[in-house]
C-alpha atoms as a PDB file:
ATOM      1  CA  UNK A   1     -11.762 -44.034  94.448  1.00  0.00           C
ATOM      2  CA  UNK A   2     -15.646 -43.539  94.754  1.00  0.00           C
ATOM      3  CA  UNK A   3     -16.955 -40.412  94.474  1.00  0.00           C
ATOM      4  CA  UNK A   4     -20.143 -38.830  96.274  1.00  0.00           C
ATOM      5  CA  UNK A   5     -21.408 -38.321  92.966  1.00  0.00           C
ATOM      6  CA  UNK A   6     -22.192 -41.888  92.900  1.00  0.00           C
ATOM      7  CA  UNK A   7     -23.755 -42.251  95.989  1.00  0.00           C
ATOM      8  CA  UNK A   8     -25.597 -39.059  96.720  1.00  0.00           C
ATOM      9  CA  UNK A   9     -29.612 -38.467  96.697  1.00  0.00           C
ATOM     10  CA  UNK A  10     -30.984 -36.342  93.789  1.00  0.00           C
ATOM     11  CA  UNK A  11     -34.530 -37.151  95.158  1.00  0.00           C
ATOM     12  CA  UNK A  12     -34.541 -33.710  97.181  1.00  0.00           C
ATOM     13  CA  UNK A  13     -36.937 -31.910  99.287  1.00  0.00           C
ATOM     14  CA  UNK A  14     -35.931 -28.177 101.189  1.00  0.00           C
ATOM     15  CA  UNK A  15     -37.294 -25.927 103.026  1.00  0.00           C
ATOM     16  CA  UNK A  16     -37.154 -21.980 102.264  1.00  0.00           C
ATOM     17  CA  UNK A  17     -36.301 -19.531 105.192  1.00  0.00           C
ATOM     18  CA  UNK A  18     -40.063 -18.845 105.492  1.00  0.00           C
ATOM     19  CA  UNK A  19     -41.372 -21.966 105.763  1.00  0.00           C
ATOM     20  CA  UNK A  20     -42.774 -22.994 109.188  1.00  0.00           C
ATOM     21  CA  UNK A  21     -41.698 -25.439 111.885  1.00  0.00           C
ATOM     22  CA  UNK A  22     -44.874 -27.574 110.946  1.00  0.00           C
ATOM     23  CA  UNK A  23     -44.292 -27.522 107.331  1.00  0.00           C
ATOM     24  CA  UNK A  24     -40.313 -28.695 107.512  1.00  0.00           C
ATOM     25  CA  UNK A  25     -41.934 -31.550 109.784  1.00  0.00           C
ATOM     26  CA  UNK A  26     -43.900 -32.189 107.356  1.00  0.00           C
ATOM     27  CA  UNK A  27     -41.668 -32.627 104.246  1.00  0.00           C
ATOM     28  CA  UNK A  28     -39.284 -34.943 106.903  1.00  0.00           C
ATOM     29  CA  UNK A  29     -42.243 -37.122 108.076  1.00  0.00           C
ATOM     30  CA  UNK A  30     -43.619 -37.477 104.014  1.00  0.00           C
ATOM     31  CA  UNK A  31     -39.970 -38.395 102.851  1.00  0.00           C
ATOM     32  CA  UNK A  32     -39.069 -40.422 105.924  1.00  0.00           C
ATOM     33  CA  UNK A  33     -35.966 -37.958 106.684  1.00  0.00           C
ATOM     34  CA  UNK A  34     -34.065 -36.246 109.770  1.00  0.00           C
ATOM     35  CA  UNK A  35     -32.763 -33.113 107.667  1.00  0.00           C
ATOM     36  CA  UNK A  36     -34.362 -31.032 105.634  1.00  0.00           C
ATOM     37  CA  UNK A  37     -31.607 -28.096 103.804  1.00  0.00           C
ATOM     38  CA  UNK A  38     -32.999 -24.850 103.633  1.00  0.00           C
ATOM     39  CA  UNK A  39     -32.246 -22.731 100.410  1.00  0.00           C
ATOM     40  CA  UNK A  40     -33.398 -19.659  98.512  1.00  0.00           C
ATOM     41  CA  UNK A  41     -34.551 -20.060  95.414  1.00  0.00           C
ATOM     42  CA  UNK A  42     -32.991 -21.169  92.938  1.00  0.00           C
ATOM     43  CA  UNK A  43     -31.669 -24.144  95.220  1.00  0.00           C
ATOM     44  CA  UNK A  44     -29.320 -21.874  96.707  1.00  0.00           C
ATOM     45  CA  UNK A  45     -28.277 -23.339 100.099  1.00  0.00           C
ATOM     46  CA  UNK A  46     -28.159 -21.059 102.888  1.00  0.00           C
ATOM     47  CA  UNK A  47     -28.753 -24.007 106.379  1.00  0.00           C
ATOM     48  CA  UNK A  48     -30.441 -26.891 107.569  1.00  0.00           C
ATOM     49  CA  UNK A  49     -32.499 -28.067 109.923  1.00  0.00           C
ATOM     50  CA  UNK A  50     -32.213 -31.675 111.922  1.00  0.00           C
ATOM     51  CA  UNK A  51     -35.665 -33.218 114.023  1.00  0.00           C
ATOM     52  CA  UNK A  52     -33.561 -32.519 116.522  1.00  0.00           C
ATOM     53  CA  UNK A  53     -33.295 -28.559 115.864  1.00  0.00           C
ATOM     54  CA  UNK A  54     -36.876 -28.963 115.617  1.00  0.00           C
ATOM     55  CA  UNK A  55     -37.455 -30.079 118.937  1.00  0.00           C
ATOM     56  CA  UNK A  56     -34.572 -28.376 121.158  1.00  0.00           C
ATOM     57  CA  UNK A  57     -34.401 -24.642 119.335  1.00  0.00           C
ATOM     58  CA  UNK A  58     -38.255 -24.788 118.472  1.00  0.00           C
ATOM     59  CA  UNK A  59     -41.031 -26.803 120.208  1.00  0.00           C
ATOM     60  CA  UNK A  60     -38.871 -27.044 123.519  1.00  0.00           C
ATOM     61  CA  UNK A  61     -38.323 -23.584 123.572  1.00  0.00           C
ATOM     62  CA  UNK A  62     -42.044 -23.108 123.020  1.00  0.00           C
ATOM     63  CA  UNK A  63     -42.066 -21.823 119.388  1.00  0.00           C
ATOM     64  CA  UNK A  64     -45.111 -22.339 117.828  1.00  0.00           C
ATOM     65  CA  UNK A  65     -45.482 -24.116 114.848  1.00  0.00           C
ATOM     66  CA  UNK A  66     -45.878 -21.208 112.780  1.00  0.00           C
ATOM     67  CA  UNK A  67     -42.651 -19.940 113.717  1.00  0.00           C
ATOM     68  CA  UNK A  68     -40.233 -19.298 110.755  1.00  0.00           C
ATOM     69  CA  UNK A  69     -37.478 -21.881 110.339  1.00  0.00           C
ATOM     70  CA  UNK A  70     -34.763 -19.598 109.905  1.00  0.00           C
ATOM     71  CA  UNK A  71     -35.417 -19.129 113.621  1.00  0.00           C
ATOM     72  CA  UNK A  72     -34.212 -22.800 114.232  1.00  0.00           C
ATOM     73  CA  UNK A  73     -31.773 -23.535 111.279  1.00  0.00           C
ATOM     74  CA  UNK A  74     -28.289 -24.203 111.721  1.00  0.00           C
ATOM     75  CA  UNK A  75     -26.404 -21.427 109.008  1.00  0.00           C
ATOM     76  CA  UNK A  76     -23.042 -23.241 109.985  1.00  0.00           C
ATOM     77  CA  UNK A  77     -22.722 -25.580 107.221  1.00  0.00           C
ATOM     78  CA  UNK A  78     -20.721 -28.611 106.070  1.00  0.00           C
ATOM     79  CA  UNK A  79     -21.078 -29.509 102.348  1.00  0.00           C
ATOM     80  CA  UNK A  80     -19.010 -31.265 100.016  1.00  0.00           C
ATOM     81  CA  UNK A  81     -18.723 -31.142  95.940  1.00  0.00           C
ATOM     82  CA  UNK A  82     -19.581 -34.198  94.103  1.00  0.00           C
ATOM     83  CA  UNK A  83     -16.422 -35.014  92.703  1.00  0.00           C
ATOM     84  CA  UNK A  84     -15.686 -35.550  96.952  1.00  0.00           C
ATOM     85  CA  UNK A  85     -14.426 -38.894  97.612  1.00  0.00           C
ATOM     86  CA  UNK A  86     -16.234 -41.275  99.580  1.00  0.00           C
ATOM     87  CA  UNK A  87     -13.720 -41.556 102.363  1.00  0.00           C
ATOM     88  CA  UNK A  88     -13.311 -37.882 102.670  1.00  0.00           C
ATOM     89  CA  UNK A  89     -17.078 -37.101 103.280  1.00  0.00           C
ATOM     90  CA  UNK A  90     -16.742 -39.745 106.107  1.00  0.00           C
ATOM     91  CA  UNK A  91     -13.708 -38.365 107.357  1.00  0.00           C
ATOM     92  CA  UNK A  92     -15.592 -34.732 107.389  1.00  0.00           C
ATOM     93  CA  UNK A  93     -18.804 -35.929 108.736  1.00  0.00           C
ATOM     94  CA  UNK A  94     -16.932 -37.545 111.496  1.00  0.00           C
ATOM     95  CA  UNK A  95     -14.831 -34.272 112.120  1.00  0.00           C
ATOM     96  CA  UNK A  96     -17.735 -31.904 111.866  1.00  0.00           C
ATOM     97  CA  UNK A  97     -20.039 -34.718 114.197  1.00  0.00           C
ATOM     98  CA  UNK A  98     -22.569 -34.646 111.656  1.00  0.00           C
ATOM     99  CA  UNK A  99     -24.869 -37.648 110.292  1.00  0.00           C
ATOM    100  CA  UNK A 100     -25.779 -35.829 106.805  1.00  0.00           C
ATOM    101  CA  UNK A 101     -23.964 -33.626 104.343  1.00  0.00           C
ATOM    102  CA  UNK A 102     -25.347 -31.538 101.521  1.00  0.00           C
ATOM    103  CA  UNK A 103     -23.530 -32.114  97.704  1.00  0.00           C
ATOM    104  CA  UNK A 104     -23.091 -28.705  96.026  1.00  0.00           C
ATOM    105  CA  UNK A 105     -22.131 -27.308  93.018  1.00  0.00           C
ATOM    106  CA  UNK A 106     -20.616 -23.618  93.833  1.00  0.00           C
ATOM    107  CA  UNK A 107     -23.633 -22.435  96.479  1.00  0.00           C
ATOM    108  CA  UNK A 108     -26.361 -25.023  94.546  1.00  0.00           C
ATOM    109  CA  UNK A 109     -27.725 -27.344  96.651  1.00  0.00           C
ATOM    110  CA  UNK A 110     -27.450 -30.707  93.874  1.00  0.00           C
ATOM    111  CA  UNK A 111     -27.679 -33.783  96.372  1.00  0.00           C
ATOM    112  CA  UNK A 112     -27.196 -35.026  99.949  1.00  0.00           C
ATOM    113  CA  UNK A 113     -25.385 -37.629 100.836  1.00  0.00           C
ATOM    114  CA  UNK A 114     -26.155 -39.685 104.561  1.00  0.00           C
ATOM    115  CA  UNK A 115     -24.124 -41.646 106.763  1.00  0.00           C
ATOM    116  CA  UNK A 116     -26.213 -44.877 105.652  1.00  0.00           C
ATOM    117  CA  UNK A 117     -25.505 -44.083 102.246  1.00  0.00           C
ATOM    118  CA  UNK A 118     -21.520 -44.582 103.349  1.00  0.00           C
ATOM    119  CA  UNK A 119     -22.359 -47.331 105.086  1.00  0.00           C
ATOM    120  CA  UNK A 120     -23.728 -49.205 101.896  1.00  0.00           C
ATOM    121  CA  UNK A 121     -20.316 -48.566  99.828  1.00  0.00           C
ATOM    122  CA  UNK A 122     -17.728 -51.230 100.238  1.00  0.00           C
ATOM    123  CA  UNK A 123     -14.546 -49.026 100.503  1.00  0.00           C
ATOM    124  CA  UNK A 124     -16.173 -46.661 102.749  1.00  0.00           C
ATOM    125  CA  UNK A 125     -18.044 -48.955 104.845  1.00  0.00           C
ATOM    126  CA  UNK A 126     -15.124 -49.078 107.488  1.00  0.00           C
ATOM    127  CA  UNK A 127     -14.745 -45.142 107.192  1.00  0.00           C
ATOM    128  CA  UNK A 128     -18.425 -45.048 107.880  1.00  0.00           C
ATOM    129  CA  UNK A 129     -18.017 -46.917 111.117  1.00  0.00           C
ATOM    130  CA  UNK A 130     -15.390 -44.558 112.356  1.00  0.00           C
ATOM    131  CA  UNK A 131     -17.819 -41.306 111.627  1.00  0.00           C
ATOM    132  CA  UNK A 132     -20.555 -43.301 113.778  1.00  0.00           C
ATOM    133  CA  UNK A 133     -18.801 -43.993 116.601  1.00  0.00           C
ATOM    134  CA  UNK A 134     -17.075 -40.531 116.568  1.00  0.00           C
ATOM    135  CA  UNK A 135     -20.387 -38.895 115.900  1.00  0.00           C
ATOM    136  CA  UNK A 136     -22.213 -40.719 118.602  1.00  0.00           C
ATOM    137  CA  UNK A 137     -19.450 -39.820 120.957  1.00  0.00           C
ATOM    138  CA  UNK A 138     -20.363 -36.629 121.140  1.00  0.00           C
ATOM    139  CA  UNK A 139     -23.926 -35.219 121.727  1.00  0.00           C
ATOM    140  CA  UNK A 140     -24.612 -31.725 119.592  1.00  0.00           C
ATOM    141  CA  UNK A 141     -26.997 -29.641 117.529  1.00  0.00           C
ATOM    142  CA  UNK A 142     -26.099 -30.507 113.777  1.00  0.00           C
END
């Protein structure tokens, strides 16, 4: 069975508690991505923030831009190891009616793996289908 090892980004970009609202938007809108994790250094994961954090718990609230993102980060996390098998992330991601998932190794932020990225594996492409329609079902901050 496929592991996330072998499907997960390495290409990563985070955010540190005291970076701003404008400057996670930033490093989503240069990589082309709707999460951003948030870690202390070194690469220690502590949340994440969605766009959708972005908007609803910061600029809809009326947070400026230099607010702080651990103001608008989600600290409830769902992660999975690497050695994680490709139909368990789905199953999780579908349980836990989220889109993305952070790899890590212990508390180390070493990957992410997305729903697309499921959706591109053979075995897991069906799995993949189930997590989108259960995560679309419902309507939540990440």
């Amino acid at each position: 069975m496929q592991s996330i090892k072998e499907i997960m980004s390495t290409d990563l970009t985070y955010c540190t508690p005291d970076d701003t609202l404008v400057k996670c938007a930033q490093h989503m809108a240069e990589k082309n991505v709707g999460a951003i994790p948030i870690c202390k250094d070194p690469h220690e994961l502590i949340g994440m923030v969605t766009d959708r954090d972005l908007v609803l718990r910061g600029y809809a609230k009326d947070k400026p831009g230099t607010t702080k993102i651990n103001e608008v980060m989600s600290d409830h996390l769902v992660a999975v190891e690497s050695h994680t098998s490709v139909q368990e992330a789905a199953e999780l991601m579908a349980e836990h009616q989220v889109r993305r998932l952070p790899v890590v190794q212990g508390n180390k932020l070493i990957g992410m793996v997305a729903l697309a990225d499921l959706a591109l594996e053979k075995q897991s492409n069906e799995a993949a289908g189930q997590a989108l329609e259960e995560i679309s079902e419902q309507d939540q901050l990440h």
